[in-house]
C-alpha atoms as a PDB file:
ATOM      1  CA  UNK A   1       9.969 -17.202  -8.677  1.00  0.00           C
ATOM      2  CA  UNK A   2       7.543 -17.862  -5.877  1.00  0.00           C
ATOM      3  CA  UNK A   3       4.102 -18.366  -6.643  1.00  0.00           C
ATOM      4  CA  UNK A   4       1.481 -15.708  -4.781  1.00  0.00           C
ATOM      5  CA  UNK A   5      -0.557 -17.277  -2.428  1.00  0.00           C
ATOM      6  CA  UNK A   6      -3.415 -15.816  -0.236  1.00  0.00           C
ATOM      7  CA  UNK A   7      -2.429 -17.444   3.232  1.00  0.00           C
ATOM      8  CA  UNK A   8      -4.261 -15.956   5.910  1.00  0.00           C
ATOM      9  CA  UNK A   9      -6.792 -14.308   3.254  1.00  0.00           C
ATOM     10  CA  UNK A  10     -10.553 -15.058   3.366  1.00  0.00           C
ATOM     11  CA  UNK A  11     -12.431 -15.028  -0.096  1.00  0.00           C
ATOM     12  CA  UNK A  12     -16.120 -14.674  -0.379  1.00  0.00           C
ATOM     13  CA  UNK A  13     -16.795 -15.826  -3.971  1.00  0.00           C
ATOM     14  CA  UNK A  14     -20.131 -15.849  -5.289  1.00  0.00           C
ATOM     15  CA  UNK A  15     -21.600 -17.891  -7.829  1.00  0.00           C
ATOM     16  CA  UNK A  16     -19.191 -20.337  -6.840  1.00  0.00           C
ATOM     17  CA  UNK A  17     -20.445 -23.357  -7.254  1.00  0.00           C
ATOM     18  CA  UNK A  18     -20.135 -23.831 -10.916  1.00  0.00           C
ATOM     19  CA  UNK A  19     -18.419 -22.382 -14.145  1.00  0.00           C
ATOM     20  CA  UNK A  20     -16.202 -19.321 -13.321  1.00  0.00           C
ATOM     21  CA  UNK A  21     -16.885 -19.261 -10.092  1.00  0.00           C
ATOM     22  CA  UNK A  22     -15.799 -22.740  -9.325  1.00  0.00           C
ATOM     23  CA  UNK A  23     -12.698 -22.167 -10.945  1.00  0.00           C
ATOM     24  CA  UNK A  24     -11.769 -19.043  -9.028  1.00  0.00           C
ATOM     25  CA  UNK A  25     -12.720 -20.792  -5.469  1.00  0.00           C
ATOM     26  CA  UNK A  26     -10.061 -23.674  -6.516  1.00  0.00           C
ATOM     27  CA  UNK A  27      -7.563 -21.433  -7.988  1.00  0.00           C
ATOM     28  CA  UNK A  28      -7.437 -19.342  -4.335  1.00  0.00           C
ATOM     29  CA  UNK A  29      -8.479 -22.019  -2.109  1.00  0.00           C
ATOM     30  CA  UNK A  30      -5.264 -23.766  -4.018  1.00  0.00           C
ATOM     31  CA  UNK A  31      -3.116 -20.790  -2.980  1.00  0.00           C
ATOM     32  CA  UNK A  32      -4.183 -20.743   0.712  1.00  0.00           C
ATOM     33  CA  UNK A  33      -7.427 -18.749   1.069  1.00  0.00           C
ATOM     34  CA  UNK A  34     -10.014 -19.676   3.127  1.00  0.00           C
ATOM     35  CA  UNK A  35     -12.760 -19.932   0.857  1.00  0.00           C
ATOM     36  CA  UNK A  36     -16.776 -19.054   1.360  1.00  0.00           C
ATOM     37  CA  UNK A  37     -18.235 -20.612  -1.393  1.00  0.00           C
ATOM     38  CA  UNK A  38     -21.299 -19.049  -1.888  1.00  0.00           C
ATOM     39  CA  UNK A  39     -24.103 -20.525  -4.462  1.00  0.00           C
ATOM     40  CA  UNK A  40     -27.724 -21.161  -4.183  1.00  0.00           C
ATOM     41  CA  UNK A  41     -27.430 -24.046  -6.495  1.00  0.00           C
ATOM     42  CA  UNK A  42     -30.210 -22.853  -8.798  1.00  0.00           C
ATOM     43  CA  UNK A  43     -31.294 -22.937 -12.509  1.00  0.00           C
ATOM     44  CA  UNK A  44     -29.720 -20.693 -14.555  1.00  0.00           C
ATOM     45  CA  UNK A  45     -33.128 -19.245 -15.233  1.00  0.00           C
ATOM     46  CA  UNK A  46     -33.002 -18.542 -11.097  1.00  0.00           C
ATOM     47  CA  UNK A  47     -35.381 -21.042  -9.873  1.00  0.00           C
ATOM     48  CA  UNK A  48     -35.035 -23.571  -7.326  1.00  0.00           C
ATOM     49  CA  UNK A  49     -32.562 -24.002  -4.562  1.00  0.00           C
ATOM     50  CA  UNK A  50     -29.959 -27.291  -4.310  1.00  0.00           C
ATOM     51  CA  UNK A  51     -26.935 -27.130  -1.955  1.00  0.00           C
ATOM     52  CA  UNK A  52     -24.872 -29.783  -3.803  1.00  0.00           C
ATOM     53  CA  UNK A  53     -23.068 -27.523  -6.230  1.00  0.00           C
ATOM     54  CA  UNK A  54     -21.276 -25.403  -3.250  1.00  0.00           C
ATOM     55  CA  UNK A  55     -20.543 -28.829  -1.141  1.00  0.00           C
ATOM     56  CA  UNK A  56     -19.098 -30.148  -4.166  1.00  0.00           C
ATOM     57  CA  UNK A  57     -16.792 -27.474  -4.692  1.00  0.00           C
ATOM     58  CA  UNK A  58     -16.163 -27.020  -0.708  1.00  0.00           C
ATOM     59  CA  UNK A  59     -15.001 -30.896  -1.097  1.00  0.00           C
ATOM     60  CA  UNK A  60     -12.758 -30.079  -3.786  1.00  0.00           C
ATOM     61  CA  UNK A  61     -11.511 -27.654  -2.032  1.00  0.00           C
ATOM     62  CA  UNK A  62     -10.708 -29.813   1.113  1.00  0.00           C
ATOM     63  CA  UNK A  63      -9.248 -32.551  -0.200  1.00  0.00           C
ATOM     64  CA  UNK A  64      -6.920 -30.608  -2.045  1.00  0.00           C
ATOM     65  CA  UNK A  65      -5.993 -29.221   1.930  1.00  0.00           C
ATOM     66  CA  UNK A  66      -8.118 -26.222   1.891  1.00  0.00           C
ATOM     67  CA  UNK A  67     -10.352 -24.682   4.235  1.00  0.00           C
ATOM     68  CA  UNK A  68     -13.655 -23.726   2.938  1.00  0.00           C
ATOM     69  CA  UNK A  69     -17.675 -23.684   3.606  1.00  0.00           C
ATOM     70  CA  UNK A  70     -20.381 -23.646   1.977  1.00  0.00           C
ATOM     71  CA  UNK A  71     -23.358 -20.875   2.201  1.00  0.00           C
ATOM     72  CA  UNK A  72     -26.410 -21.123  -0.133  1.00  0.00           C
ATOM     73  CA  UNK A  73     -28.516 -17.884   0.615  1.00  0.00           C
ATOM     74  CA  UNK A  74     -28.984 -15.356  -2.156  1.00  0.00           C
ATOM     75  CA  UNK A  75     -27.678 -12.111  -3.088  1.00  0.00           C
ATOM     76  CA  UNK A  76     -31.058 -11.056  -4.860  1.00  0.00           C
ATOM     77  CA  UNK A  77     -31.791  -9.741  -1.350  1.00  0.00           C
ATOM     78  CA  UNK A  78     -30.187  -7.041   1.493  1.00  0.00           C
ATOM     79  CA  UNK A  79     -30.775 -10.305   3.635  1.00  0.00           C
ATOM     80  CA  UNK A  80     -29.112 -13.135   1.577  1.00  0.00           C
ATOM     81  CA  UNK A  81     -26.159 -10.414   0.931  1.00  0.00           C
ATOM     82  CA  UNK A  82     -25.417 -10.125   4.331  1.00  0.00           C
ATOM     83  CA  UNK A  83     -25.902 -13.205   5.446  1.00  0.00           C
ATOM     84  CA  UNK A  84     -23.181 -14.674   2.742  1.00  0.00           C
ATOM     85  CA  UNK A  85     -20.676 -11.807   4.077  1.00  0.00           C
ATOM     86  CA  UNK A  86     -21.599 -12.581   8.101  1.00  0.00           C
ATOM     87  CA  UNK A  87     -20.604 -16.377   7.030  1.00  0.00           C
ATOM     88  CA  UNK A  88     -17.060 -15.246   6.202  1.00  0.00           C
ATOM     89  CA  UNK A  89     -16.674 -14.015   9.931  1.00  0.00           C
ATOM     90  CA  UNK A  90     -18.510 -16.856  11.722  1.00  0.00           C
ATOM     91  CA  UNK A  91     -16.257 -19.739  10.290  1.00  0.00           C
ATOM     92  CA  UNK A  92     -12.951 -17.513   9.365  1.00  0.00           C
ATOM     93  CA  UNK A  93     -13.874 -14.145  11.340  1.00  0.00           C
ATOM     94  CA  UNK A  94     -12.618 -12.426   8.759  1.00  0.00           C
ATOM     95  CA  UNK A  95     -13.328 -11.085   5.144  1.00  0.00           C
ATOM     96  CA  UNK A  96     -10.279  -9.715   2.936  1.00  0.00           C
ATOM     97  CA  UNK A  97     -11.784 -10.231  -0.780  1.00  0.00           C
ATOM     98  CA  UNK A  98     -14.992 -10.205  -2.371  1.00  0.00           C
ATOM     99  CA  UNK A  99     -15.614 -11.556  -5.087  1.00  0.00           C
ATOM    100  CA  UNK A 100     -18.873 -11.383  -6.889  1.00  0.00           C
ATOM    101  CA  UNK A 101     -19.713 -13.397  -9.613  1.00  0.00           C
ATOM    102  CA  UNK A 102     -23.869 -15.094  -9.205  1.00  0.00           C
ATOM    103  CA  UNK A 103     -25.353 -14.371 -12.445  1.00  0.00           C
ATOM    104  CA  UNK A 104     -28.482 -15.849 -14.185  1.00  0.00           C
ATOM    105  CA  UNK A 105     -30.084 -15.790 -17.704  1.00  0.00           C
ATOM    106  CA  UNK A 106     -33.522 -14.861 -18.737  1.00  0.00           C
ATOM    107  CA  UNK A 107     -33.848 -14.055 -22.362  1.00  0.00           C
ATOM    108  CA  UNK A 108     -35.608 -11.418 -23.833  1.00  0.00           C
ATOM    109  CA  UNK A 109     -36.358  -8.445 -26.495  1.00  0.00           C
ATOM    110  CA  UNK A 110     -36.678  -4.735 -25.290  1.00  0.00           C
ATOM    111  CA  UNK A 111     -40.365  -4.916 -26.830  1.00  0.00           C
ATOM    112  CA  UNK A 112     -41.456  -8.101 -25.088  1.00  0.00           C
ATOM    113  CA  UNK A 113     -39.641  -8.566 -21.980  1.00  0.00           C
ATOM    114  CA  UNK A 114     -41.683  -8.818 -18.507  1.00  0.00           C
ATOM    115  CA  UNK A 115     -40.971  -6.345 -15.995  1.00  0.00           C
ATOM    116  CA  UNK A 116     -40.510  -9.777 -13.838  1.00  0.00           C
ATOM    117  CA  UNK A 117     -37.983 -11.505 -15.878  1.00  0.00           C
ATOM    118  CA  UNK A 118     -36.284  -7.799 -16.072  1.00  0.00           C
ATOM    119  CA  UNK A 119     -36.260  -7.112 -12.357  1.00  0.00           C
ATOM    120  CA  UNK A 120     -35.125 -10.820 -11.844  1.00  0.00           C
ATOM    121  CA  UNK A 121     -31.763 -10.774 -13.417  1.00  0.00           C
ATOM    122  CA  UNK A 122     -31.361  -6.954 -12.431  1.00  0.00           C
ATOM    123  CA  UNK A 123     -31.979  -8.343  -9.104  1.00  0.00           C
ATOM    124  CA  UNK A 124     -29.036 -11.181  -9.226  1.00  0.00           C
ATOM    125  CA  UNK A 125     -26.287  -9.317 -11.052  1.00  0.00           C
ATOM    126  CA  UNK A 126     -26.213  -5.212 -10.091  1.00  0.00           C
ATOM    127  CA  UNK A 127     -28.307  -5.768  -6.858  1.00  0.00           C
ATOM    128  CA  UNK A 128     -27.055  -8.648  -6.529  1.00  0.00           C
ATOM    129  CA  UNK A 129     -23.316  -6.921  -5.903  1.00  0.00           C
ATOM    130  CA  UNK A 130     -24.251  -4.078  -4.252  1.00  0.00           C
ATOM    131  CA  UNK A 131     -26.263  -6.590  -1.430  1.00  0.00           C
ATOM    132  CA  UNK A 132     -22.508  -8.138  -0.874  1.00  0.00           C
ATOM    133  CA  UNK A 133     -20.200  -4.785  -1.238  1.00  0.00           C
ATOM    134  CA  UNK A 134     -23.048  -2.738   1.037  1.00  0.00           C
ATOM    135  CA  UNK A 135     -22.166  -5.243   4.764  1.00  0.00           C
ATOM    136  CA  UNK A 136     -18.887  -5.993   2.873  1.00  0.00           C
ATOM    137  CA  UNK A 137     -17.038  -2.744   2.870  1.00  0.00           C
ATOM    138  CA  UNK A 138     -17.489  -1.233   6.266  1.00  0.00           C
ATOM    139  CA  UNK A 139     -15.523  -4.587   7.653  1.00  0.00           C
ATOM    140  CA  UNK A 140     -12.812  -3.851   5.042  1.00  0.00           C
ATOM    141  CA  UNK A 141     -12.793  -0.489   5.456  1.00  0.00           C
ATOM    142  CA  UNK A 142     -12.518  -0.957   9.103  1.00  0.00           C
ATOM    143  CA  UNK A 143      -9.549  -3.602   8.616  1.00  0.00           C
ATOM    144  CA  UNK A 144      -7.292  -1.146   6.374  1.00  0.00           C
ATOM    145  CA  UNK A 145      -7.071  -3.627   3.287  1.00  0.00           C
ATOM    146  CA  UNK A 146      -9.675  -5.788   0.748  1.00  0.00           C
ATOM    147  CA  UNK A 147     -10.155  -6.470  -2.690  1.00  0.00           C
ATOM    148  CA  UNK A 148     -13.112  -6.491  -4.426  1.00  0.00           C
ATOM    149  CA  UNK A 149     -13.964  -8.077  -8.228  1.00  0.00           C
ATOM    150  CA  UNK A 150     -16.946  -7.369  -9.581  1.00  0.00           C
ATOM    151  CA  UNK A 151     -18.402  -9.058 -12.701  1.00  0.00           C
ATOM    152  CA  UNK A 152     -19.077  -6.863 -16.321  1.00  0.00           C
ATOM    153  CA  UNK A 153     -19.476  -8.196 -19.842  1.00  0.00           C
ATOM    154  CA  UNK A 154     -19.224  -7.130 -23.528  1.00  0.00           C
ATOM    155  CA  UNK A 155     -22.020  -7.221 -23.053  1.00  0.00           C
ATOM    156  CA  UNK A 156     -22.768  -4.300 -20.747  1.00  0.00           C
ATOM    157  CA  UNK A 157     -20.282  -2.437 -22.676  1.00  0.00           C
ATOM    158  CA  UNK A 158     -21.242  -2.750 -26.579  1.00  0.00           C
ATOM    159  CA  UNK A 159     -24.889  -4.274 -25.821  1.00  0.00           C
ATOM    160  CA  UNK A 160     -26.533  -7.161 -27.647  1.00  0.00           C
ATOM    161  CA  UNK A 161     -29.943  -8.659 -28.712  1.00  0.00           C
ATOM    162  CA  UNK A 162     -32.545 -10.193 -26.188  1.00  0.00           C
ATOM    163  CA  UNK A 163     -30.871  -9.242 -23.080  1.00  0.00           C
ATOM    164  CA  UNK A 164     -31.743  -6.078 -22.014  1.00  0.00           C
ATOM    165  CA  UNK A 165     -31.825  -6.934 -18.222  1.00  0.00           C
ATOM    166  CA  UNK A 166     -28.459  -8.313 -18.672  1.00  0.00           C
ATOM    167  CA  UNK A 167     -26.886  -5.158 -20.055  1.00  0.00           C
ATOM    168  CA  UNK A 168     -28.379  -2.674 -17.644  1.00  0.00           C
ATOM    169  CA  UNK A 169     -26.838  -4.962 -14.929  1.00  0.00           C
ATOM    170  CA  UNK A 170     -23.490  -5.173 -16.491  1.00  0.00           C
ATOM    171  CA  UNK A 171     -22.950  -1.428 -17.419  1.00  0.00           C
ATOM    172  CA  UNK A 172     -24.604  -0.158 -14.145  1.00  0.00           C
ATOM    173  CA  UNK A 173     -21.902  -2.682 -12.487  1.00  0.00           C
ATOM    174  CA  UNK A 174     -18.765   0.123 -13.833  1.00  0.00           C
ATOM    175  CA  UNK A 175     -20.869   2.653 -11.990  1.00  0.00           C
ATOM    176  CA  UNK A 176     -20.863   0.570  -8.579  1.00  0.00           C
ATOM    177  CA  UNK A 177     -16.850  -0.382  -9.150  1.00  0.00           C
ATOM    178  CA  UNK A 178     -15.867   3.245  -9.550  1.00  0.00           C
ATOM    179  CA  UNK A 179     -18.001   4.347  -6.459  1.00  0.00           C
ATOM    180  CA  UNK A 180     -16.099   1.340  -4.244  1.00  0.00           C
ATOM    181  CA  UNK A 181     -12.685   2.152  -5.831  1.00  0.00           C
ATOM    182  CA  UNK A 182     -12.696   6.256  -5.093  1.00  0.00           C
ATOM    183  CA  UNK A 183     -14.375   5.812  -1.000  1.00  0.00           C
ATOM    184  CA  UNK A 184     -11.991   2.626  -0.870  1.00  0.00           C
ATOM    185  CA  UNK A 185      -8.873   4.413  -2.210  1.00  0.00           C
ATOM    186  CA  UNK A 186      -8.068   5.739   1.497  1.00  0.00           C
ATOM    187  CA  UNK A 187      -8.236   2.876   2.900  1.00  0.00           C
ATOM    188  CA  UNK A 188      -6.845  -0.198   1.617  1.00  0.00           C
ATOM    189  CA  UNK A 189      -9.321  -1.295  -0.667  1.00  0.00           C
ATOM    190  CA  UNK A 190      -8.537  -1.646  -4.626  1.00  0.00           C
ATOM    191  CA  UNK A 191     -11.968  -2.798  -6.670  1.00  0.00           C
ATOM    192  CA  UNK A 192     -11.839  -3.920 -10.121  1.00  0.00           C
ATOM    193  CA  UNK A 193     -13.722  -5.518 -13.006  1.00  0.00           C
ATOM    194  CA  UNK A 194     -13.873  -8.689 -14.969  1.00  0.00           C
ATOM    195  CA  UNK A 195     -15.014  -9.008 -18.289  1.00  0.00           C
ATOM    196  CA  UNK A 196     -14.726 -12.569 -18.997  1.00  0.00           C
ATOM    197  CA  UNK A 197     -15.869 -14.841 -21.525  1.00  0.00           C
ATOM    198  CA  UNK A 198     -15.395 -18.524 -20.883  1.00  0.00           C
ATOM    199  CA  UNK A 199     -17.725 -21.265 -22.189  1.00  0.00           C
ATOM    200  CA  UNK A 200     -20.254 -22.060 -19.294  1.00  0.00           C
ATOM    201  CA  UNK A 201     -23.648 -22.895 -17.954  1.00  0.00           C
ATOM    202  CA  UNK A 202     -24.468 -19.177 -19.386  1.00  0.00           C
ATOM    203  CA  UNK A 203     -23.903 -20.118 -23.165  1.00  0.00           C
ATOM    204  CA  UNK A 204     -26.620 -23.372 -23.020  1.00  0.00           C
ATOM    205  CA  UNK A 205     -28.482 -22.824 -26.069  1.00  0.00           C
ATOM    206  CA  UNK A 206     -26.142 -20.769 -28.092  1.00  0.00           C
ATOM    207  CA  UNK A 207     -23.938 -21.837 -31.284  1.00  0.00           C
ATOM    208  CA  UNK A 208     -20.277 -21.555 -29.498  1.00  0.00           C
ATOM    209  CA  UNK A 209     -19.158 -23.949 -32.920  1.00  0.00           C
ATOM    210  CA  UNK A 210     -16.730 -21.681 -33.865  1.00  0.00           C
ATOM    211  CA  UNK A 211     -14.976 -20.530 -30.270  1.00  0.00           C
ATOM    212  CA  UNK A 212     -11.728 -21.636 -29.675  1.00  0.00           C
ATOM    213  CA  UNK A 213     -11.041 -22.882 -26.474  1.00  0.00           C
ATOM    214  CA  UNK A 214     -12.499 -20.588 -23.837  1.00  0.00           C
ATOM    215  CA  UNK A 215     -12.190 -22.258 -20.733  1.00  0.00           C
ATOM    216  CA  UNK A 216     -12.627 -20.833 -16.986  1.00  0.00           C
ATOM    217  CA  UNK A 217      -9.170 -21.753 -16.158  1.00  0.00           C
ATOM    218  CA  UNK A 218      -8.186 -19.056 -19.058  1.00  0.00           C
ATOM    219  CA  UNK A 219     -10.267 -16.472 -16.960  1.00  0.00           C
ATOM    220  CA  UNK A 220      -9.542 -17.124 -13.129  1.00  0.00           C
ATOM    221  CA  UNK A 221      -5.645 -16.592 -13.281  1.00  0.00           C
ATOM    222  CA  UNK A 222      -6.704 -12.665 -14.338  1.00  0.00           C
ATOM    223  CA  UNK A 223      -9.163 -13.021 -11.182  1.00  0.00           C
ATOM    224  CA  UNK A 224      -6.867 -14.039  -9.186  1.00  0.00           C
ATOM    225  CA  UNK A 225      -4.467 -11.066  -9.672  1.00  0.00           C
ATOM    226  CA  UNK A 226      -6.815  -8.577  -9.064  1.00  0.00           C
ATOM    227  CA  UNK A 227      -8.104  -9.864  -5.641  1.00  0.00           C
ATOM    228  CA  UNK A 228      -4.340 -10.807  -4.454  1.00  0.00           C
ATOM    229  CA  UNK A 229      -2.484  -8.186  -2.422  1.00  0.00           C
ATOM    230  CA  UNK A 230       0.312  -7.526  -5.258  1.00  0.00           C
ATOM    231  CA  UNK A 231      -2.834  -5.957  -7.808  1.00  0.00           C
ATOM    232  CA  UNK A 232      -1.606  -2.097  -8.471  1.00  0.00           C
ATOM    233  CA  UNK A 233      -4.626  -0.813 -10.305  1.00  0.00           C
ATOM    234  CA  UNK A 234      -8.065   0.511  -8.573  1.00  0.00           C
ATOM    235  CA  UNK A 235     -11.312   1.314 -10.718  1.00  0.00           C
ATOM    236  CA  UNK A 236      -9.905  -0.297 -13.380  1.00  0.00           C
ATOM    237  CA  UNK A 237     -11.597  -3.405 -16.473  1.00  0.00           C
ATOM    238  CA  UNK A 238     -10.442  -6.498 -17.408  1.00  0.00           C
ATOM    239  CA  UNK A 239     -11.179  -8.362 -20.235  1.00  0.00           C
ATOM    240  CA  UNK A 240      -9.849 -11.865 -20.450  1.00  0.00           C
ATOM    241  CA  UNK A 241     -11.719 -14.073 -23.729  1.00  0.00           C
ATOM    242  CA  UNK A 242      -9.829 -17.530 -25.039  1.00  0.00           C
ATOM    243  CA  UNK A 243      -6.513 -16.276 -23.494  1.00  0.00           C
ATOM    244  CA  UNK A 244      -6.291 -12.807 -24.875  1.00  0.00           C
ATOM    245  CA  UNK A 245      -5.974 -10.324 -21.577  1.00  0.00           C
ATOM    246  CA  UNK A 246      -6.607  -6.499 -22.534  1.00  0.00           C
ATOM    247  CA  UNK A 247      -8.190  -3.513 -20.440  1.00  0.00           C
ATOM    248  CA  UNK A 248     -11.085  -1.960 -21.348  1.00  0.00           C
ATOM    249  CA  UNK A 249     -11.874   2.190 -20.312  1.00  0.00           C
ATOM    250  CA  UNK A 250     -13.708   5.175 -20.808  1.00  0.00           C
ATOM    251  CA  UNK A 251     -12.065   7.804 -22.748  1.00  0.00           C
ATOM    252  CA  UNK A 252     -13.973  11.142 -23.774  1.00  0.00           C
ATOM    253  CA  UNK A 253     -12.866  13.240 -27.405  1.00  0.00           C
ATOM    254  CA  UNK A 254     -11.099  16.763 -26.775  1.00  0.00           C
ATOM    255  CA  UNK A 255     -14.101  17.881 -28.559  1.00  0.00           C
ATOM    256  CA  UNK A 256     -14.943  21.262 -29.361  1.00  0.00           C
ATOM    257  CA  UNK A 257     -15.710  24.845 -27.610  1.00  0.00           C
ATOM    258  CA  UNK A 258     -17.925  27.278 -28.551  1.00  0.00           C
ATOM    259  CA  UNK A 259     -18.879  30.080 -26.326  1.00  0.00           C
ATOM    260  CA  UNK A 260     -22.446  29.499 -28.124  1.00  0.00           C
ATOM    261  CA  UNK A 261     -23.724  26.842 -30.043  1.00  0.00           C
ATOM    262  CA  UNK A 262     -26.994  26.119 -32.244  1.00  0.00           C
ATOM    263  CA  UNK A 263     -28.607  22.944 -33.660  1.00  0.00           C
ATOM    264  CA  UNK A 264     -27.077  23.254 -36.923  1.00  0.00           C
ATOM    265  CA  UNK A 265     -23.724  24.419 -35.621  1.00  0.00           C
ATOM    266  CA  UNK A 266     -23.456  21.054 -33.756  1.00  0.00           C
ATOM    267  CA  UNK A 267     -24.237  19.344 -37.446  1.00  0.00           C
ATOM    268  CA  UNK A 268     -21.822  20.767 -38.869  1.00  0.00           C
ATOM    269  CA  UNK A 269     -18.872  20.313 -36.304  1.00  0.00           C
ATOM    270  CA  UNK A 270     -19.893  16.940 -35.724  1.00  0.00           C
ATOM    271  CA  UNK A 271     -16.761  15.209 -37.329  1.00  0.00           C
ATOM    272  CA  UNK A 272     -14.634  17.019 -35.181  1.00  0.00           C
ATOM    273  CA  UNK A 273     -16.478  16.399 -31.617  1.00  0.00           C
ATOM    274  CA  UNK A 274     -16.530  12.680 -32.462  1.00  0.00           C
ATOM    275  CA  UNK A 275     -13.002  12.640 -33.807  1.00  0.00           C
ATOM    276  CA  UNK A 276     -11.011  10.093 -31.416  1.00  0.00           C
ATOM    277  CA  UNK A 277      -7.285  11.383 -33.099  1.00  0.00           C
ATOM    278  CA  UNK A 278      -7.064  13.445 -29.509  1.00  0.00           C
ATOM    279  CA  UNK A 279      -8.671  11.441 -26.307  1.00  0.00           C
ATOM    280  CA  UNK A 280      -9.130  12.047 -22.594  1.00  0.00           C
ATOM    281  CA  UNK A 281      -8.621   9.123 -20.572  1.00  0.00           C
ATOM    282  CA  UNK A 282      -9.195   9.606 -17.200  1.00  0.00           C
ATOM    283  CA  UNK A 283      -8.986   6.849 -14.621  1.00  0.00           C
ATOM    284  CA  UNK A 284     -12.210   7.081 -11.801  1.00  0.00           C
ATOM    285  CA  UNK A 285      -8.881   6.456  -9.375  1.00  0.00           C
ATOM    286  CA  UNK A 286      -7.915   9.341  -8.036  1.00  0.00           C
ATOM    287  CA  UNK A 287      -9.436  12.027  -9.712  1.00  0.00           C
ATOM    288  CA  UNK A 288     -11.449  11.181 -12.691  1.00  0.00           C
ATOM    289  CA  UNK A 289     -14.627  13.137 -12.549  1.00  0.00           C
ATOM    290  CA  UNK A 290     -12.473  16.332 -11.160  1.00  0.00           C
ATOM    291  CA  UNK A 291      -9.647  15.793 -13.898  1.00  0.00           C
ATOM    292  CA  UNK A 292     -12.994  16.129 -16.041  1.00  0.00           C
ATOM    293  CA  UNK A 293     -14.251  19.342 -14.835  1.00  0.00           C
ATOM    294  CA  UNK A 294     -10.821  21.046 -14.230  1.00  0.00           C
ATOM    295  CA  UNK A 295      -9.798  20.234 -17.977  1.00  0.00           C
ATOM    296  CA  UNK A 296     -13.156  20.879 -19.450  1.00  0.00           C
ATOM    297  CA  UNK A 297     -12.837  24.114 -17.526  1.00  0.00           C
ATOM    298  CA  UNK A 298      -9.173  24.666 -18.788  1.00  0.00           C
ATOM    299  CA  UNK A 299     -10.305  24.062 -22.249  1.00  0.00           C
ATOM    300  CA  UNK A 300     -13.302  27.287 -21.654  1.00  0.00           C
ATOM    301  CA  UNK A 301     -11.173  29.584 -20.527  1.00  0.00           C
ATOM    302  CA  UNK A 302      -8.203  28.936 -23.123  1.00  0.00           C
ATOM    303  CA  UNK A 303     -10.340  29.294 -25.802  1.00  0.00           C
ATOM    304  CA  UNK A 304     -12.145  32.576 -24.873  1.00  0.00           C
END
């Protein structure tokens, strides 16, 4: 069987200089992208600027016969965003998949959090993507084909102490992927989500003492699929932790109609509209929200 490969493809991969990132610009760059390795090179708190982490990987990528360049400006900013996508079409002239990855860490409680370290990781992650899928979409729109990954977490999904800024950025990210997969649907473009968890820069400071191996490498091959030309899914979640690969998805209860209701009427059927035996699943991609309504709907009028 013949390996997929991405000739001809151009990859802008943010984040890229390190950890996942790194890891998903050599796996493509490997299989014949033509890489834009994007990565300011800064703490993982978000300070300072140091271009050595995207030339390093922009080496790698050459030696191994490659093409690829380097691009250090931000994606906290409408500016930095389009300037990374731009750099795709002055060296290749082309973009085909985005991938968006730049993340940083700043720790802290829902009671004692500053609105700056807040706004500053908001700013990197959810902002952060929509500052690259804003210039990036009308090019691949325009072009008939692209693939976008964007970046969730658990943690986004079930939540966790001290990093409030970091869960509002990773749940508001499903939002954003739904919203590129349903406008993109008609024209080429499939968007999709990673939920990875792989031992990087990100977990400095934690006890990771009993993980078992949780490397990039197990992450980027999931990556790697959803960005190549062969994915089949749109608007869809990908977890991939230590090797297990699963999807994650929204899914309402079947609930329970009234044609009136009152406080203590919703106490009492409570059990029943949180009872999961009977679920709704409906994919954003191709008609989520109006499979919603029309069965919601159905459900009204059936019952009257």
């Amino acid at each position: 069987m013949s390996d997929d490969r991405f000739d001809n493809r151009v990859a802008v991969i943010t984040g890229a200089g390190r950890g996942l990132g790194r890891e998903y610009a050599r796996l493509l760059g490997a299989r014949g992208a033509k890489i834009i390795v994007n990565d300011l090179g800064s703490s993982m708190h978000g300070d300072g600027v140091d271009a050595g982490p995207a030339e390093e990987v922009v080496r790698e990528i050459r030696e191994a016969g490659g093409e690829a360049f380097a691009c250090t400006a931000s994606v906290a900013t409408p500016e930095g965003g389009a300037e990374i996508i731009h750099a795709a079409l002055d060296h290749f002239g082309r973009i085909d998949i985005l991938i968006h990855n730049a993340g940083n860490v700043r720790y802290g409680s829902l009671e004692e959090i500053s609105y700056e370290d807040f706004k500053a990781v908001v700013d990197v992650h959810l902002m952060g993507a929509f500052n690259v899928v804003r210039p990036a979409f009308p090019l691949l729109a325009k072009a008939g084909y692209g693939r976008v990954v964007l970046t969730s977490s658990i943690g986004g999904l079930y939540g966790t102490n001290n990093v409030v800024n970091y869960g509002v950025s990773k749940a508001g990210m499903i939002g954003l992927n739904n919203i590129v997969a349903i406008e993109g649907a008609a024209r080429g473009i499939k968007s999709n989500i990673i939920l990875p968890g792989a031992v990087t820069r990100m977990a400095d400071g934690l006890d990771i003492s009993q993980y078992p191996p949780m490397g990039p490498e197990l992450v980027a091959p999931v990556v790697g699929w959803l960005a190549h030309e062969s994915c089949s899914v749109s608007g869809e979640m990908f977890i991939a932790v230590g090797g297990r690969v699963a999807r994650a998805y929204v899914a309402e209860t079947e609930g329970v109609y009234r044609p009136d209701w009152t406080i203590e009427q919703i106490g009492q059927n409570i059990g029943t509209i949180r009872d999961t035996s009977k679920q709704w699943i409906l994919p954003p991609v191709p008609s989520g929200y109006v499979d919603h309504l029309t069965r919601s709907f159905e459900m009204v009028t059936q019952k009257r």
